[in-house]
N, C-alpha and C. Protein backbone atom coordinates (compact mmCIF):
# COMPACT_ATOMS: atom_id res chain seq x y z
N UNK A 1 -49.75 13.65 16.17
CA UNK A 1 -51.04 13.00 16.12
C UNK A 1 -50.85 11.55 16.55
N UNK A 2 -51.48 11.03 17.16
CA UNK A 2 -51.52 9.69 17.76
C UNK A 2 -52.26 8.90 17.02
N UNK A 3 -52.18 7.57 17.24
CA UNK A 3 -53.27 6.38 17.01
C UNK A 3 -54.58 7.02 16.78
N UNK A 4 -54.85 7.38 17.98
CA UNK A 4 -56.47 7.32 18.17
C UNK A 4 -57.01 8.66 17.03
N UNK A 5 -56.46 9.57 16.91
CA UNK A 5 -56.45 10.65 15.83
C UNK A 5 -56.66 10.03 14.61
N UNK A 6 -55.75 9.18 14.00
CA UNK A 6 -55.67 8.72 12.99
C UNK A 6 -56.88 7.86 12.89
N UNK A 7 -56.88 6.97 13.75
CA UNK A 7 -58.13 5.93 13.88
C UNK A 7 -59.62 6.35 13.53
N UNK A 8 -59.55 8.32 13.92
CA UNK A 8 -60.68 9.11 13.88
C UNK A 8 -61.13 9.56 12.59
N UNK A 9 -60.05 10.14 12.13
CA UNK A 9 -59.93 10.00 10.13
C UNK A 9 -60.84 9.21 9.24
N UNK A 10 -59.68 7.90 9.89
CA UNK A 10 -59.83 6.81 9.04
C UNK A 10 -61.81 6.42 8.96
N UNK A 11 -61.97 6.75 10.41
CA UNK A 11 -63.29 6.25 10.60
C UNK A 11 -64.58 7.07 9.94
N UNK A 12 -63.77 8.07 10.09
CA UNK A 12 -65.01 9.58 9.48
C UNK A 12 -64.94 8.85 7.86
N UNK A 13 -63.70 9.19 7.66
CA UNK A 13 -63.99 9.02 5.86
C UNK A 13 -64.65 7.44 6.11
N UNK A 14 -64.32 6.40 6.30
CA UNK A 14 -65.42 5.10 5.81
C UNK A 14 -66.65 5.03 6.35
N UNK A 15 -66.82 5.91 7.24
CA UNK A 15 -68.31 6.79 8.02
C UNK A 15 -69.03 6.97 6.64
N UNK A 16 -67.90 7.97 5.88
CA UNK A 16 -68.99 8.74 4.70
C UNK A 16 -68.76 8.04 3.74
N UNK A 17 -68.06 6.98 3.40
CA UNK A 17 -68.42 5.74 2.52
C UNK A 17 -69.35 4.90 2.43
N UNK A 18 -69.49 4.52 3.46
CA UNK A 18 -70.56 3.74 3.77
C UNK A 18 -72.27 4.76 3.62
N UNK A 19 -72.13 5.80 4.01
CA UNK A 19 -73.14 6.46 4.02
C UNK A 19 -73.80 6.58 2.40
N UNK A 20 -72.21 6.49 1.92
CA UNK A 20 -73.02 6.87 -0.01
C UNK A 20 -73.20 5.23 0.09
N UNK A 21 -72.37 4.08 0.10
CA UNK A 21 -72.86 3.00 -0.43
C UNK A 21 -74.02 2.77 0.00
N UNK A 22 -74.68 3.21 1.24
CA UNK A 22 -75.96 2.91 2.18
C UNK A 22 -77.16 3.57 1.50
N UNK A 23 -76.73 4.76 0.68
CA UNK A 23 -77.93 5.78 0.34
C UNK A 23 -78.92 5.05 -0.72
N UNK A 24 -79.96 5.64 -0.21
CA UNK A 24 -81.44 4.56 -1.40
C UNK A 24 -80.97 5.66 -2.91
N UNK A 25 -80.65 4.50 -3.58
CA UNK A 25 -80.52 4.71 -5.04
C UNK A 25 -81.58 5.52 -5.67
N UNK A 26 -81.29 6.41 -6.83
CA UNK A 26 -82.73 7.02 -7.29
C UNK A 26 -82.52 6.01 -8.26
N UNK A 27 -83.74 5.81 -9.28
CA UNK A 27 -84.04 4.77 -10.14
C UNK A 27 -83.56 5.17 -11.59
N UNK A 28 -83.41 4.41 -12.20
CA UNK A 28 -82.25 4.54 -13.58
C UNK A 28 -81.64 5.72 -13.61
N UNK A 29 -80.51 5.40 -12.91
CA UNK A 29 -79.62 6.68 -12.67
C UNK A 29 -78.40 5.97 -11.60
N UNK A 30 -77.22 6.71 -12.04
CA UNK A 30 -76.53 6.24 -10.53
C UNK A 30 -75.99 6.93 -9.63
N UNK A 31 -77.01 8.23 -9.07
CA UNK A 31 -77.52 8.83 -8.41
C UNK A 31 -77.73 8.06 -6.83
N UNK A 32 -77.76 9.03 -5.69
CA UNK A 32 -78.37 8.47 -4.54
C UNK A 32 -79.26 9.72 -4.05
N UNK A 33 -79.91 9.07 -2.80
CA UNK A 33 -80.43 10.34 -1.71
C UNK A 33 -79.48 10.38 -0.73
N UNK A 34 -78.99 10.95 -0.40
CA UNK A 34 -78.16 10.83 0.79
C UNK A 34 -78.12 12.24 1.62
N UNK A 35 -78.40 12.19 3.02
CA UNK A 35 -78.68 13.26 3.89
C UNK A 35 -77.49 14.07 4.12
N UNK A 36 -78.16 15.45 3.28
CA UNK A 36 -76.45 16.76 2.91
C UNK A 36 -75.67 16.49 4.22
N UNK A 37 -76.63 17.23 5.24
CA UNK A 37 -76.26 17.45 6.62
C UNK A 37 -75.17 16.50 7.31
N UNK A 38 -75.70 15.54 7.03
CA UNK A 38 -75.17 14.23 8.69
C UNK A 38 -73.77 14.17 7.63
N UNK A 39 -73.48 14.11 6.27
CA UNK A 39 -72.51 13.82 5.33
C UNK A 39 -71.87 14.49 4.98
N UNK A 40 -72.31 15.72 5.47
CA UNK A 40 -71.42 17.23 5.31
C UNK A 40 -70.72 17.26 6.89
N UNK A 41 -71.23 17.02 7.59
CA UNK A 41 -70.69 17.11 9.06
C UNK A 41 -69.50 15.80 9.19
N UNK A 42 -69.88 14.97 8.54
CA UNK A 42 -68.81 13.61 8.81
C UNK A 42 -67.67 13.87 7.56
N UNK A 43 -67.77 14.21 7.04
CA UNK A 43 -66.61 15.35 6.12
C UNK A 43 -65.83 16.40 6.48
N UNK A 44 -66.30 17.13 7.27
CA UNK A 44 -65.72 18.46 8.11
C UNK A 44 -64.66 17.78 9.06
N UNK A 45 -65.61 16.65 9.56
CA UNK A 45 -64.44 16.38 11.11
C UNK A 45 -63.38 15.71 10.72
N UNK A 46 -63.66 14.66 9.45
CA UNK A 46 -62.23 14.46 8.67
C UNK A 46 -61.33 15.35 7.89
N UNK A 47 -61.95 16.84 7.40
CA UNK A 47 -61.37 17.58 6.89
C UNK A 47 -60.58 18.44 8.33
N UNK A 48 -61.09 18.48 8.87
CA UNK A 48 -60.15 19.42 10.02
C UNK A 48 -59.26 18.28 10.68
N UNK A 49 -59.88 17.00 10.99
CA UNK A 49 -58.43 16.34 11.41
C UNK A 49 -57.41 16.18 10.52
N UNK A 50 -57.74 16.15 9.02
CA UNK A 50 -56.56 15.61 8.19
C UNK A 50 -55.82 17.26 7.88
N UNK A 51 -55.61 18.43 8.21
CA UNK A 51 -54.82 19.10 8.00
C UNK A 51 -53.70 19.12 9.13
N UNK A 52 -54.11 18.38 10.11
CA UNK A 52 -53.54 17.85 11.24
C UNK A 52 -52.46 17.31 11.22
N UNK A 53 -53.37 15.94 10.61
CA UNK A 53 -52.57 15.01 9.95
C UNK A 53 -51.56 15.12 9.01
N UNK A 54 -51.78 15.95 7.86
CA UNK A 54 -51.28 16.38 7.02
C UNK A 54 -49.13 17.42 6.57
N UNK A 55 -50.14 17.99 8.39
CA UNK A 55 -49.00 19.38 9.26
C UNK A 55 -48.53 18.07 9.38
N UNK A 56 -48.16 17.00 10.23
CA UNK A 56 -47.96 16.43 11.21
C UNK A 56 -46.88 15.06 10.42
N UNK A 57 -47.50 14.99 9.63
CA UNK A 57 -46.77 13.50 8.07
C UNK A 57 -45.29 14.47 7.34
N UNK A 58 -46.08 16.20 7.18
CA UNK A 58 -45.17 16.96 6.80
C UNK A 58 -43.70 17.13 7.29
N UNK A 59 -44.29 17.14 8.91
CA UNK A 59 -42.95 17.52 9.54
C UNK A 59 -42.45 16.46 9.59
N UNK A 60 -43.38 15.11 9.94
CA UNK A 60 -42.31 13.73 9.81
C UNK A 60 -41.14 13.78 8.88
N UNK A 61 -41.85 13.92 7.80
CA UNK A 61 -41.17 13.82 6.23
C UNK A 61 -39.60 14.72 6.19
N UNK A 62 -39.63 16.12 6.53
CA UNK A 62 -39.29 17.10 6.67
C UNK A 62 -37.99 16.45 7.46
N UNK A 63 -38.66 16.13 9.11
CA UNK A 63 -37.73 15.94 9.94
C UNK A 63 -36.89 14.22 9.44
N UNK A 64 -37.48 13.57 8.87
CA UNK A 64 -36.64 12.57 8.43
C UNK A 64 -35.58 12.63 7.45
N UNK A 65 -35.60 13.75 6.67
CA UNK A 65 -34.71 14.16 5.67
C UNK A 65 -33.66 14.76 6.36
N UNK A 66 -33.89 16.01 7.40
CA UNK A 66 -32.67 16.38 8.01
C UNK A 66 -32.58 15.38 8.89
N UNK A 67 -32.82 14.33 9.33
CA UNK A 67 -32.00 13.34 9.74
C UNK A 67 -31.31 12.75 9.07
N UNK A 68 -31.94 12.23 8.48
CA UNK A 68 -31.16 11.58 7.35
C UNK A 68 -29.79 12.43 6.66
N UNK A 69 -30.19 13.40 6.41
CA UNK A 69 -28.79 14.31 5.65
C UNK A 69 -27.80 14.35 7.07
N UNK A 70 -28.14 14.28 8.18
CA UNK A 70 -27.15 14.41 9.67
C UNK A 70 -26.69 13.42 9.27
N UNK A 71 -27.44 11.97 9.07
CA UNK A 71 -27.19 10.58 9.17
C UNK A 71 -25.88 10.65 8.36
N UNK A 72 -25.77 11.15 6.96
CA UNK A 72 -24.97 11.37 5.98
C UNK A 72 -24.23 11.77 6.04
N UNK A 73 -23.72 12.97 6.83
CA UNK A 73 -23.06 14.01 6.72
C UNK A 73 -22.09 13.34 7.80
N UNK A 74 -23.09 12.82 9.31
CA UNK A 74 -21.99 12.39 10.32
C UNK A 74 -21.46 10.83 9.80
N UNK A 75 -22.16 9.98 8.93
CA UNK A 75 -21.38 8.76 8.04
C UNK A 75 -20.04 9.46 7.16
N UNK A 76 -20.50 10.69 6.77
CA UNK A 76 -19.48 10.67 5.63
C UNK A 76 -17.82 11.00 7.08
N UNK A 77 -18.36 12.14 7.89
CA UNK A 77 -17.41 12.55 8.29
C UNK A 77 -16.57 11.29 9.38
N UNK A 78 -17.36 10.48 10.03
CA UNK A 78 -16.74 9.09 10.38
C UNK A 78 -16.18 8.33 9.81
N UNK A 79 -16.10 7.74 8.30
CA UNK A 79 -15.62 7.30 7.57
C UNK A 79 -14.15 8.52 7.25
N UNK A 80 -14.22 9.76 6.95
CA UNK A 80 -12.88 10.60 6.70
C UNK A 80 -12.02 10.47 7.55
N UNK A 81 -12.64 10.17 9.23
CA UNK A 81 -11.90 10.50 10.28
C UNK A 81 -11.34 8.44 10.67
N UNK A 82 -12.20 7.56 10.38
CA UNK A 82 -11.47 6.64 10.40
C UNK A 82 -10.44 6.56 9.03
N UNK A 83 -10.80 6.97 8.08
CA UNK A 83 -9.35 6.88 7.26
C UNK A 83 -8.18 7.82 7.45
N UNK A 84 -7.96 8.68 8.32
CA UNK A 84 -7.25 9.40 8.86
C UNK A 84 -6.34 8.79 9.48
N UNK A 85 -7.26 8.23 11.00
CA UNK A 85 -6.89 7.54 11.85
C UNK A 85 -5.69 6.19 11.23
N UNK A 86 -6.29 5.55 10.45
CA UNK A 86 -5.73 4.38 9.70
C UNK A 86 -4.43 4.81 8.28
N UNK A 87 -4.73 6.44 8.20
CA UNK A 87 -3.53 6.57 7.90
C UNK A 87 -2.66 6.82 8.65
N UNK A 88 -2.88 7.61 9.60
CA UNK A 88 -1.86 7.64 11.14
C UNK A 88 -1.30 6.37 11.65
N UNK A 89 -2.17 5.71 12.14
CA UNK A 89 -1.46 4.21 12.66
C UNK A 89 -0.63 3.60 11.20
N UNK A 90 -1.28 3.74 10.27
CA UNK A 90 0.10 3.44 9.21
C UNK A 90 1.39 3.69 9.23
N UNK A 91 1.03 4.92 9.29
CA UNK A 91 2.47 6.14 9.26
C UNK A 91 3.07 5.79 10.78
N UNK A 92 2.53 5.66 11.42
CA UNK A 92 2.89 5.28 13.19
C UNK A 92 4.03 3.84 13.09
N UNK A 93 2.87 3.05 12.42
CA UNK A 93 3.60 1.49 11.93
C UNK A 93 4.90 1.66 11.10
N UNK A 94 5.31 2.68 10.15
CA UNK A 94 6.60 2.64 9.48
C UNK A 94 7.68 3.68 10.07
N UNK A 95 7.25 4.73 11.23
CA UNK A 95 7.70 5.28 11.84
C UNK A 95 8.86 4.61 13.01
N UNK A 96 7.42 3.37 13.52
CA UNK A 96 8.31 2.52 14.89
C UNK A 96 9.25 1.52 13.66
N UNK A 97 8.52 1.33 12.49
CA UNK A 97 9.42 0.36 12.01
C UNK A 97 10.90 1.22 11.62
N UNK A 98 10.84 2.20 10.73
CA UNK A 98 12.09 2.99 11.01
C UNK A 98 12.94 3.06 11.83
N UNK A 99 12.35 3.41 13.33
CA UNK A 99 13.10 3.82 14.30
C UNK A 99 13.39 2.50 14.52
N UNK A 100 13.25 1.69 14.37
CA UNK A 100 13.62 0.04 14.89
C UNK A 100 15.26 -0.45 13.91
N UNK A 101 14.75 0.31 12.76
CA UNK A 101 15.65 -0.41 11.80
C UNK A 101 16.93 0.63 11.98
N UNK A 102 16.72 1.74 12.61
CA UNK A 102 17.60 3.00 12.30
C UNK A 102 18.61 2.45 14.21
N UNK A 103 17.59 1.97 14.96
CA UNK A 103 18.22 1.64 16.13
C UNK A 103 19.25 0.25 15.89
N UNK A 104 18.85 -0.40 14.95
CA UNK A 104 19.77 -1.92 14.91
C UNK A 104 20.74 -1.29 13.94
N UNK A 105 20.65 -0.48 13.02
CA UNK A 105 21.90 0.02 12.43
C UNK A 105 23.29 0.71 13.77
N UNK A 106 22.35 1.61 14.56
CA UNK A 106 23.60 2.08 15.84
C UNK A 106 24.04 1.31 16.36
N UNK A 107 23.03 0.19 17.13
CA UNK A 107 23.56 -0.57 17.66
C UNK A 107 24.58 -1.77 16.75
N UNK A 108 24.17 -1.93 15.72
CA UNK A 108 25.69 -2.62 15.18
C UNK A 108 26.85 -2.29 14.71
N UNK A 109 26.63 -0.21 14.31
CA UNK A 109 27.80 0.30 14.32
C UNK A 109 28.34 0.82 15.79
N UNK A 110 27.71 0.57 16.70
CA UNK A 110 28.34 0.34 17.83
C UNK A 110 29.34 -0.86 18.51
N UNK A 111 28.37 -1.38 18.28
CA UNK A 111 29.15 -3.55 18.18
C UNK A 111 30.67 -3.24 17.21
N UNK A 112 30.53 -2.76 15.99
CA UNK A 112 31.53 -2.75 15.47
C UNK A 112 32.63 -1.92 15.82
N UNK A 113 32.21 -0.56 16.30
CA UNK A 113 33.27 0.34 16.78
C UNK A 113 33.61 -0.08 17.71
N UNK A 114 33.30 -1.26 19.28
CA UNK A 114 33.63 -1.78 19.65
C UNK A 114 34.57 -2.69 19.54
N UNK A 115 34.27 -3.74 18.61
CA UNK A 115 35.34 -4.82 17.97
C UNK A 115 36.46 -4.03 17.79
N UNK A 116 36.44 -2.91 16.92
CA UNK A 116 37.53 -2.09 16.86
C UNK A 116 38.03 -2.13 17.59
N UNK A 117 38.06 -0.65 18.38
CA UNK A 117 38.59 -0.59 19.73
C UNK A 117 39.02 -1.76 20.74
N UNK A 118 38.67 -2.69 20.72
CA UNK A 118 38.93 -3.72 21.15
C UNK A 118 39.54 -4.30 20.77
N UNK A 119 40.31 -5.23 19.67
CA UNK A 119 41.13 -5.40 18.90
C UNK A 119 42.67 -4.18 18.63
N UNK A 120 42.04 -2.95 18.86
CA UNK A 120 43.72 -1.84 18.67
C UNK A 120 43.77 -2.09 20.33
N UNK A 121 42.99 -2.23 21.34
CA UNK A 121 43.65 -2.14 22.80
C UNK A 121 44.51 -3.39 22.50
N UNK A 122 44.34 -4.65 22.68
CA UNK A 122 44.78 -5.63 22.54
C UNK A 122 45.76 -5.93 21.84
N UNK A 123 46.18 -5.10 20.74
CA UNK A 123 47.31 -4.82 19.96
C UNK A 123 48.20 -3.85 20.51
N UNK A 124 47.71 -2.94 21.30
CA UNK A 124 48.19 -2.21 21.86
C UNK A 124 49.20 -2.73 23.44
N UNK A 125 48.35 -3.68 23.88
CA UNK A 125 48.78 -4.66 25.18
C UNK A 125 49.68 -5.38 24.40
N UNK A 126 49.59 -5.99 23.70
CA UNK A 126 50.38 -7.18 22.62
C UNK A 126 51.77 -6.63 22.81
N UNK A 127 51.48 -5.18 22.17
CA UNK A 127 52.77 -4.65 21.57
C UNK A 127 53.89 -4.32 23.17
N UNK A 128 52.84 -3.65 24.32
CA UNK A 128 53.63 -3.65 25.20
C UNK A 128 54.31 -4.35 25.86
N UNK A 129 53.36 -5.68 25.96
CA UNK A 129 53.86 -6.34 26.68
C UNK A 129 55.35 -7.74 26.04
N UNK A 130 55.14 -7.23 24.38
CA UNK A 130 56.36 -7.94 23.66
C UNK A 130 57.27 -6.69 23.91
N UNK A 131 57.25 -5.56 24.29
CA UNK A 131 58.53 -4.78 24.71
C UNK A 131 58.86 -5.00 25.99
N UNK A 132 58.07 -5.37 27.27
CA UNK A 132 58.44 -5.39 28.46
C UNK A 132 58.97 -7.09 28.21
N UNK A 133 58.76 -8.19 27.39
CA UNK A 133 59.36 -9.48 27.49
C UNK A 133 60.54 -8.96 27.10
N UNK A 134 61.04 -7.82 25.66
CA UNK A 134 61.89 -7.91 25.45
C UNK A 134 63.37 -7.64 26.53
N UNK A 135 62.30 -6.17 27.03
CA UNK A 135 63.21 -5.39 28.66
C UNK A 135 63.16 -6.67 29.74
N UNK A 136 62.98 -7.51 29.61
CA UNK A 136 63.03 -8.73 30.91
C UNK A 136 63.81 -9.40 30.09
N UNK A 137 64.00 -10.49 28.85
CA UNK A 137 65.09 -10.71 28.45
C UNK A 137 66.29 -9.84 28.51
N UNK A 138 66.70 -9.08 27.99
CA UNK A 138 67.59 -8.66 28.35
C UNK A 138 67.92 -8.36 29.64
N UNK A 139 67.03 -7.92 30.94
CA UNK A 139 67.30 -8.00 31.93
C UNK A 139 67.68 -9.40 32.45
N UNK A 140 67.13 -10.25 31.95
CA UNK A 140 67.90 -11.75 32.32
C UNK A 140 68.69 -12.27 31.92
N UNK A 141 69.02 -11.58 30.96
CA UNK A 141 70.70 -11.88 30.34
C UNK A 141 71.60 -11.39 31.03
N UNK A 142 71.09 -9.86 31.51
CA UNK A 142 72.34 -8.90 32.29
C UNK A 142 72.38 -9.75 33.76
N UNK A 143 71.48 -10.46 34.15
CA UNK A 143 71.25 -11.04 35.41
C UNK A 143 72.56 -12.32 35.48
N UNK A 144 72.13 -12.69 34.28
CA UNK A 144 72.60 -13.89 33.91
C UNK A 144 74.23 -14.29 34.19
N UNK A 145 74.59 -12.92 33.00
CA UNK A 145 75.76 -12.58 33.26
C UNK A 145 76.25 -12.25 34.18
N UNK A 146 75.64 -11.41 35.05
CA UNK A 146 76.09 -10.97 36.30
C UNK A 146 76.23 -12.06 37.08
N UNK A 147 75.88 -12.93 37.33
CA UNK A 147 75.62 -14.28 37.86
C UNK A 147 76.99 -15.17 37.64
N UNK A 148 77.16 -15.14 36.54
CA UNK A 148 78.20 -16.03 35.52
C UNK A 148 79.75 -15.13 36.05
N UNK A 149 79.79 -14.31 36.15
CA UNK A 149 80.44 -13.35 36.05
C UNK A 149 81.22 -13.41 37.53
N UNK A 150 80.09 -13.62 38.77
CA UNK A 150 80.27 -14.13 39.84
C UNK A 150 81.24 -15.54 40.27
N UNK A 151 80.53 -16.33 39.35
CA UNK A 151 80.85 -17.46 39.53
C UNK A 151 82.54 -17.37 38.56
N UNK A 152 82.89 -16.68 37.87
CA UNK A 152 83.87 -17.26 37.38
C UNK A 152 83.59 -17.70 36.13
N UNK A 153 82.82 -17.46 35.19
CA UNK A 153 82.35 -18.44 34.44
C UNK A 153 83.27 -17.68 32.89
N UNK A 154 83.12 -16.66 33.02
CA UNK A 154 83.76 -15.60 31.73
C UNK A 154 84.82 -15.45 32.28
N UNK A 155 86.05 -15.86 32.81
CA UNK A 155 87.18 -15.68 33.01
C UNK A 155 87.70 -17.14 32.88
N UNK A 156 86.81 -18.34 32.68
CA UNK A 156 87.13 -19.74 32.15
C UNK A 156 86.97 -19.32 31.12
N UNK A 157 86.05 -18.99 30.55
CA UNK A 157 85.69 -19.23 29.08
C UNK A 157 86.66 -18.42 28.39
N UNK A 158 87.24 -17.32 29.11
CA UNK A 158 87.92 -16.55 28.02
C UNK A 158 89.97 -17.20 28.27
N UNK A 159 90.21 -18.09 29.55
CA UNK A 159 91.13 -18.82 29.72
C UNK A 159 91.10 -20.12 28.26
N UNK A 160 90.20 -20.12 28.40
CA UNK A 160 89.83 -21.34 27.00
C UNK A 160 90.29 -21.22 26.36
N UNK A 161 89.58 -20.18 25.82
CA UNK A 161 89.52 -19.43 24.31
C UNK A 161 91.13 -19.08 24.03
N UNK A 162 92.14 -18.64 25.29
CA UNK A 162 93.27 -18.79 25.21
C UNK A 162 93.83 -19.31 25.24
N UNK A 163 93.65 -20.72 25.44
CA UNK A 163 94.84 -21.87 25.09
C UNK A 163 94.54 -22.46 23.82
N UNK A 164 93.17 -22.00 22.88
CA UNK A 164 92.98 -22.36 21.61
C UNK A 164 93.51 -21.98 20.56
């Protein structure tokens, strides 16, 4: 029903208001004359528009409630699904934080098994290379001697040792 419908109502019924306030009073009484006809007819056309009206306020009413309960139903279920969501990104947030904290643990028992290993090579070089000084000393002693040996040097020394 539109404006102008309603406007038609409104007008019939203060049509037939006015018609009783308008009617010549009968005398001590508070009674009127008022013409059945023209007041029965301006009654009808408000009675058949207002079941109109009536259908029409109904279904408003009607249809505003199942909106409203949609309104409700899709609030409630948006609100479940953002607290979902916000428990996910929670769980997301201690997940990366985990994996963050679980990655700096490898990586420093890596660093460390490193140091290790690094430290036994180096002990390991240490150790060889104080056996190859030792095999070169003695090779430079045997050199040495051999040298000395050339020269004469242990056949003085042991001439020495014999006149002592």
């Amino acid at each position: 029903m539109d404006s102008q419908q309603v406007m038609t109502v409104v007008e019939r019924i203060q049509s037939a208001i006015t018609a009783v306030e308008d009617a010549r009073g009968v005398p001590l009484s508070a009674s009127c004359v008022i013409h059945r006809g023209e007041l029965l007819e301006v009654l009808d056309e408000a009675r058949e528009a207002l079941p109109v009206d009536l259908a029409h306020a109904q279904e408003i009413i009607s249809t505003r409630e199942s909106i409203l309960e949609e309104a409700r139903v899709s609030a409630d279920q948006l609100i479940i699904h953002a607290r979902e969501e916000v428990a996910l990104m929670v769980e997301q947030t201690e997940i990366v934080s985990a994996a963050r904290k679980e990655a700096q643990r490898i990586l420093d028992e890596v660093e460390e098994e490193a140091r290790k290993e690094r430290d036994e090579i180096e002990a390991y070089i240490d150790s060889r290379l104080a056996t190859l000084e030792v095999i070169l000393n003695k090779t430079l002693d045997v050199v040495q001697r051999g040298r000395d040996k050339l020269q004469g040097v242990e056949d003085k020394h042991i001439l020495s040792e014999l006149g002592e």
